[in-house]
C-alpha atoms as a PDB file:
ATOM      1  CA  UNK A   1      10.717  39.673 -10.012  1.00  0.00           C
ATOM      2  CA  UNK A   2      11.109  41.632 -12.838  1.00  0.00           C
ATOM      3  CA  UNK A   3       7.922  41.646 -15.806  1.00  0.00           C
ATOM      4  CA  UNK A   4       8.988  41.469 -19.241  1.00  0.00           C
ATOM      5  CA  UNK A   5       6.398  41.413 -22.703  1.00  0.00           C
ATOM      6  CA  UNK A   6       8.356  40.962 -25.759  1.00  0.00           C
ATOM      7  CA  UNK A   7       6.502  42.080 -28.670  1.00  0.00           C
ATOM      8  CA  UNK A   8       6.961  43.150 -32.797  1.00  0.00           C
ATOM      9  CA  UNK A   9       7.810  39.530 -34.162  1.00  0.00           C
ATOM     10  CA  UNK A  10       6.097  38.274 -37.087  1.00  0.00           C
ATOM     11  CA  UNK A  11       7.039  36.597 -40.456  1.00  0.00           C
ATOM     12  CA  UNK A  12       9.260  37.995 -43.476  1.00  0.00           C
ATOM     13  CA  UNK A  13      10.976  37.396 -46.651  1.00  0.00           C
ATOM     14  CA  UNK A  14      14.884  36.941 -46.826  1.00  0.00           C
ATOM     15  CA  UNK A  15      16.577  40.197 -46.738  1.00  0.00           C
ATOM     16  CA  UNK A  16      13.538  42.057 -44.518  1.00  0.00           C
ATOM     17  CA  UNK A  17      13.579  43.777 -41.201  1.00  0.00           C
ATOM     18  CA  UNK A  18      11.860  43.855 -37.992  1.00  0.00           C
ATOM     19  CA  UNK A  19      12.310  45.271 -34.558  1.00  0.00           C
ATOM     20  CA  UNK A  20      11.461  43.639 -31.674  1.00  0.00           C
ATOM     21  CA  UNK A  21      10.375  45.302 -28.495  1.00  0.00           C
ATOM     22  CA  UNK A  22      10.275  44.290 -24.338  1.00  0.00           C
ATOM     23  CA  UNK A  23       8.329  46.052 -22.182  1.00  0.00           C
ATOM     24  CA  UNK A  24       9.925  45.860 -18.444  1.00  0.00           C
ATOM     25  CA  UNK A  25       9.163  46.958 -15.193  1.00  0.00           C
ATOM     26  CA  UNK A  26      10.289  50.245 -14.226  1.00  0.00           C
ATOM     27  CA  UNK A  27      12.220  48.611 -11.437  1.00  0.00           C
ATOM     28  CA  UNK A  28      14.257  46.977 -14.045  1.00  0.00           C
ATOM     29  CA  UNK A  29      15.917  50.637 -15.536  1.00  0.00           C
ATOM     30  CA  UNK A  30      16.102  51.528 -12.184  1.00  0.00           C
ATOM     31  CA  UNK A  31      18.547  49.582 -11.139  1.00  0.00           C
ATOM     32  CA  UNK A  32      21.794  48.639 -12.726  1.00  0.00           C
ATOM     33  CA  UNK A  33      20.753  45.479 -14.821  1.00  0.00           C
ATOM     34  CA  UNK A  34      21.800  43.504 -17.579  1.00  0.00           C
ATOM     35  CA  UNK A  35      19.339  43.111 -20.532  1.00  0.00           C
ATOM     36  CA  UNK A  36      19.256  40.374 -23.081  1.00  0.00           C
ATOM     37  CA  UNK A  37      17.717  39.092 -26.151  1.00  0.00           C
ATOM     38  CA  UNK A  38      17.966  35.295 -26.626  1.00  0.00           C
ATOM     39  CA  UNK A  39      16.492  32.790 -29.592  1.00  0.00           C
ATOM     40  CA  UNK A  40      15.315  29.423 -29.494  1.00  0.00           C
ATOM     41  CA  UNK A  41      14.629  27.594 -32.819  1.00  0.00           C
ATOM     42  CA  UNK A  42      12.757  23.906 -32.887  1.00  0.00           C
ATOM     43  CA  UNK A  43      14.744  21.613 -31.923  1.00  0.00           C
ATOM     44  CA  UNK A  44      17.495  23.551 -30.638  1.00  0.00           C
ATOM     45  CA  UNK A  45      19.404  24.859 -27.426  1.00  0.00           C
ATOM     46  CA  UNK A  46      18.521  29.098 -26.493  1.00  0.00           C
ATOM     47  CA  UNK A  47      21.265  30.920 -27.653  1.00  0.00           C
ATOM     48  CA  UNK A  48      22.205  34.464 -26.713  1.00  0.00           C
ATOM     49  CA  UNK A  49      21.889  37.040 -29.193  1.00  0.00           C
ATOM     50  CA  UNK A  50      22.734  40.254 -27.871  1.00  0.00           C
ATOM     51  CA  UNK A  51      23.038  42.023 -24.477  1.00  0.00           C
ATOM     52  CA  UNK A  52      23.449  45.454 -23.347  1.00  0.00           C
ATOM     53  CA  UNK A  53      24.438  46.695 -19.531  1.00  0.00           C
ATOM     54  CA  UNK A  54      23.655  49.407 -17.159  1.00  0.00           C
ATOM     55  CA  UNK A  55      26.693  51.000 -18.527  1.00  0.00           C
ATOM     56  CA  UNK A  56      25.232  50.912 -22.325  1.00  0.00           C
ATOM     57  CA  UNK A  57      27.679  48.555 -23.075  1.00  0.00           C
ATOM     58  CA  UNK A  58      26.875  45.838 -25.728  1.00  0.00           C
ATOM     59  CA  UNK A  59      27.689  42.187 -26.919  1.00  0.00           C
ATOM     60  CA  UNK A  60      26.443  40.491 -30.098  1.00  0.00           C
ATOM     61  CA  UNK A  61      26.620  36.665 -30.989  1.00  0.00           C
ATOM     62  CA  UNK A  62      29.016  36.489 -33.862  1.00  0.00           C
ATOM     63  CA  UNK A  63      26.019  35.490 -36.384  1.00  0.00           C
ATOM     64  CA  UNK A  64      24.030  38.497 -35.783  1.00  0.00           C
ATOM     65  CA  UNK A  65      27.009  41.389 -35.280  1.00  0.00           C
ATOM     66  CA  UNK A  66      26.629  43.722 -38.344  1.00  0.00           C
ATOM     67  CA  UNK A  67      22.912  42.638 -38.657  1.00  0.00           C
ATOM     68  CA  UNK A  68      21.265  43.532 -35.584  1.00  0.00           C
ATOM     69  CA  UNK A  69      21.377  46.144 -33.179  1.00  0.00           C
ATOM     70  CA  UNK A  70      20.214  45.978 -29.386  1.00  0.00           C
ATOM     71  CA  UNK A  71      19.024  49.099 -27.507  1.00  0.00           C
ATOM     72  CA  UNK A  72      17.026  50.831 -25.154  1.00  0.00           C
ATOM     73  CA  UNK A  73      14.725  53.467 -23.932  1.00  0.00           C
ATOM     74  CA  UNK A  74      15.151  54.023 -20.114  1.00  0.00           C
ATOM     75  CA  UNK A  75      12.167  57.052 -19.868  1.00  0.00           C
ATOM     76  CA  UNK A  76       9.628  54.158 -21.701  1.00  0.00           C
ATOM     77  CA  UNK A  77      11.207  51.230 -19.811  1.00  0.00           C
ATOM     78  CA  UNK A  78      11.819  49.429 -23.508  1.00  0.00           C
ATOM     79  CA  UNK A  79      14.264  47.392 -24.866  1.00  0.00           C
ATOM     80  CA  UNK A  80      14.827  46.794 -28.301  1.00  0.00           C
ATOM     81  CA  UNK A  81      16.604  44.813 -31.150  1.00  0.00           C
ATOM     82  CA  UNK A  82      16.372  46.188 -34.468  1.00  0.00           C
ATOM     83  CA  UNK A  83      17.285  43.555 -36.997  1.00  0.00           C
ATOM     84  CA  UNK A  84      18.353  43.863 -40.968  1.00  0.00           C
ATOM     85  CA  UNK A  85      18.862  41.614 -43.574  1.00  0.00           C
ATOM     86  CA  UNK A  86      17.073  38.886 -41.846  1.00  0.00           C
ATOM     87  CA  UNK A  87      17.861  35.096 -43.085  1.00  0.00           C
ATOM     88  CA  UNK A  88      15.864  32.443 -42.754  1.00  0.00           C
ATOM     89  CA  UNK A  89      18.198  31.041 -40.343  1.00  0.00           C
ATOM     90  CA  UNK A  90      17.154  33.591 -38.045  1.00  0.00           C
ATOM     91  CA  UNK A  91      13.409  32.089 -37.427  1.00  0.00           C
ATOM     92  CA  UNK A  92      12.949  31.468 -34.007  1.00  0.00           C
ATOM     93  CA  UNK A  93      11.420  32.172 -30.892  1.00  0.00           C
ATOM     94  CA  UNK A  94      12.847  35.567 -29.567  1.00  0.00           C
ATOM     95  CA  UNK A  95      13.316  35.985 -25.496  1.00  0.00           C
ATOM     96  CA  UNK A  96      14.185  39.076 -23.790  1.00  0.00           C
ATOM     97  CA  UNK A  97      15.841  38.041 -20.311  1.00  0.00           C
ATOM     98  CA  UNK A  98      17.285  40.695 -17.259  1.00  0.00           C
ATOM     99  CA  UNK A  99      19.902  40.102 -15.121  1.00  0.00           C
ATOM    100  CA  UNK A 100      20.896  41.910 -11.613  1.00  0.00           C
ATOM    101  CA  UNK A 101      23.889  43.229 -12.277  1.00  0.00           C
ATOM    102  CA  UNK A 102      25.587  41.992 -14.525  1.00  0.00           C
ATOM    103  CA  UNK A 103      28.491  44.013 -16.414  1.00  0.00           C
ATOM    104  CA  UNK A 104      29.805  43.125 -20.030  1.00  0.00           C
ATOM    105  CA  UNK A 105      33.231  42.515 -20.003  1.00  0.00           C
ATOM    106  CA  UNK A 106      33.574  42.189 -16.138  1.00  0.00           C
ATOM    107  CA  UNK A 107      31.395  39.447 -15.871  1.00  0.00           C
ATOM    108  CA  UNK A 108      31.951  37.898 -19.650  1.00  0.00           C
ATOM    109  CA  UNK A 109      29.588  38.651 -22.955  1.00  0.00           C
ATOM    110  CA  UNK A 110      26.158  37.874 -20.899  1.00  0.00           C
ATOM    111  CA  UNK A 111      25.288  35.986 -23.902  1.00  0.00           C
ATOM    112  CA  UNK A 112      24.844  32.783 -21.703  1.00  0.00           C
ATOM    113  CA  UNK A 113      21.435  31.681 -20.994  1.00  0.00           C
ATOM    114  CA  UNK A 114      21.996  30.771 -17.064  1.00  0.00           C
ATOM    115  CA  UNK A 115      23.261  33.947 -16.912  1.00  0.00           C
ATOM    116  CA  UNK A 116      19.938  35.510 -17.040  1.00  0.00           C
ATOM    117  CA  UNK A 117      17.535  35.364 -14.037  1.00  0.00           C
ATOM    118  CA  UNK A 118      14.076  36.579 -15.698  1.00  0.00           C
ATOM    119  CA  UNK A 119      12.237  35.447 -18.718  1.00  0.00           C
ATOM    120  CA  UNK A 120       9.378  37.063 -21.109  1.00  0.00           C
ATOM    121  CA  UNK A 121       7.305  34.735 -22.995  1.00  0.00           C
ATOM    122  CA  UNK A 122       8.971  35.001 -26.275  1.00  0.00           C
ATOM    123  CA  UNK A 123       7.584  36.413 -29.733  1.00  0.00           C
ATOM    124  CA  UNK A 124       8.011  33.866 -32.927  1.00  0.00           C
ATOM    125  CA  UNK A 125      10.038  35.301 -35.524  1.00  0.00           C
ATOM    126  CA  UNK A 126       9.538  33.534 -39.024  1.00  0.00           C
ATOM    127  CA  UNK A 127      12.115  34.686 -42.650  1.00  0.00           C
ATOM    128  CA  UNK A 128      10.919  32.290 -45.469  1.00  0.00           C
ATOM    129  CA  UNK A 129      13.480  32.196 -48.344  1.00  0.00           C
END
């Protein structure tokens, strides 16, 4: 099973930034998997947000593309989604999730929930207007 710790959320105006981080296993760069970040707001269903592959290939939900930027560190074992202009839309809880496999393209956008076999706890995200 593969360890995730998602980390860097916290609350900011309208407009502000933040970059959230996820701390995985080394097992997980080690192999060829795909990497998610995923949001859940009150009340609502998870939704993907962005993905990236073994390849370095990349997917963005259509509300975030332009915005935020997904990315990773394979010699720290880090994941990463830098995010701009942040809206108070975008408060939620943020998820990174891995996936065995898992190609973009190939095998769709990965921005599917039940595509995603492991789960960190989440770090809240709050933008007040």
């Amino acid at each position: 099973q593969v360890q995730l710790v998602e980390s860097g959320g916290g609350s900011v105006q309208a407009g502000g930034s933040l970059r959230l981080s996820c701390a995985a296993s080394s097992y997980t760069f080690g192999r060829s998997y795909c990497m998610g970040w995923f949001r859940q707001a009150p009340g609502k269903e998870r939704e993907g947000v962005a993905a990236i592959d073994a390849d370095g290939d990349t997917s963005y939900a259509d509300s975030v593309r332009g915005r935020f930027t997904i990315s990773e560190d394979k010699s720290s074992h880090t994941l990463y989604l830098s995010m701009k202009n942040l809206q108070p839309v975008d408060t939620a809880m943020y998820y990174c999730a891995a996936k065995p496999g898992g190609w973009i393209g190939f095998d769709g956008d990965m921005l599917d929930p039940g595509d995603h076999s492991d789960w960190g706890q989440g770090t809240q995200v709050t933008v007040s207007s």
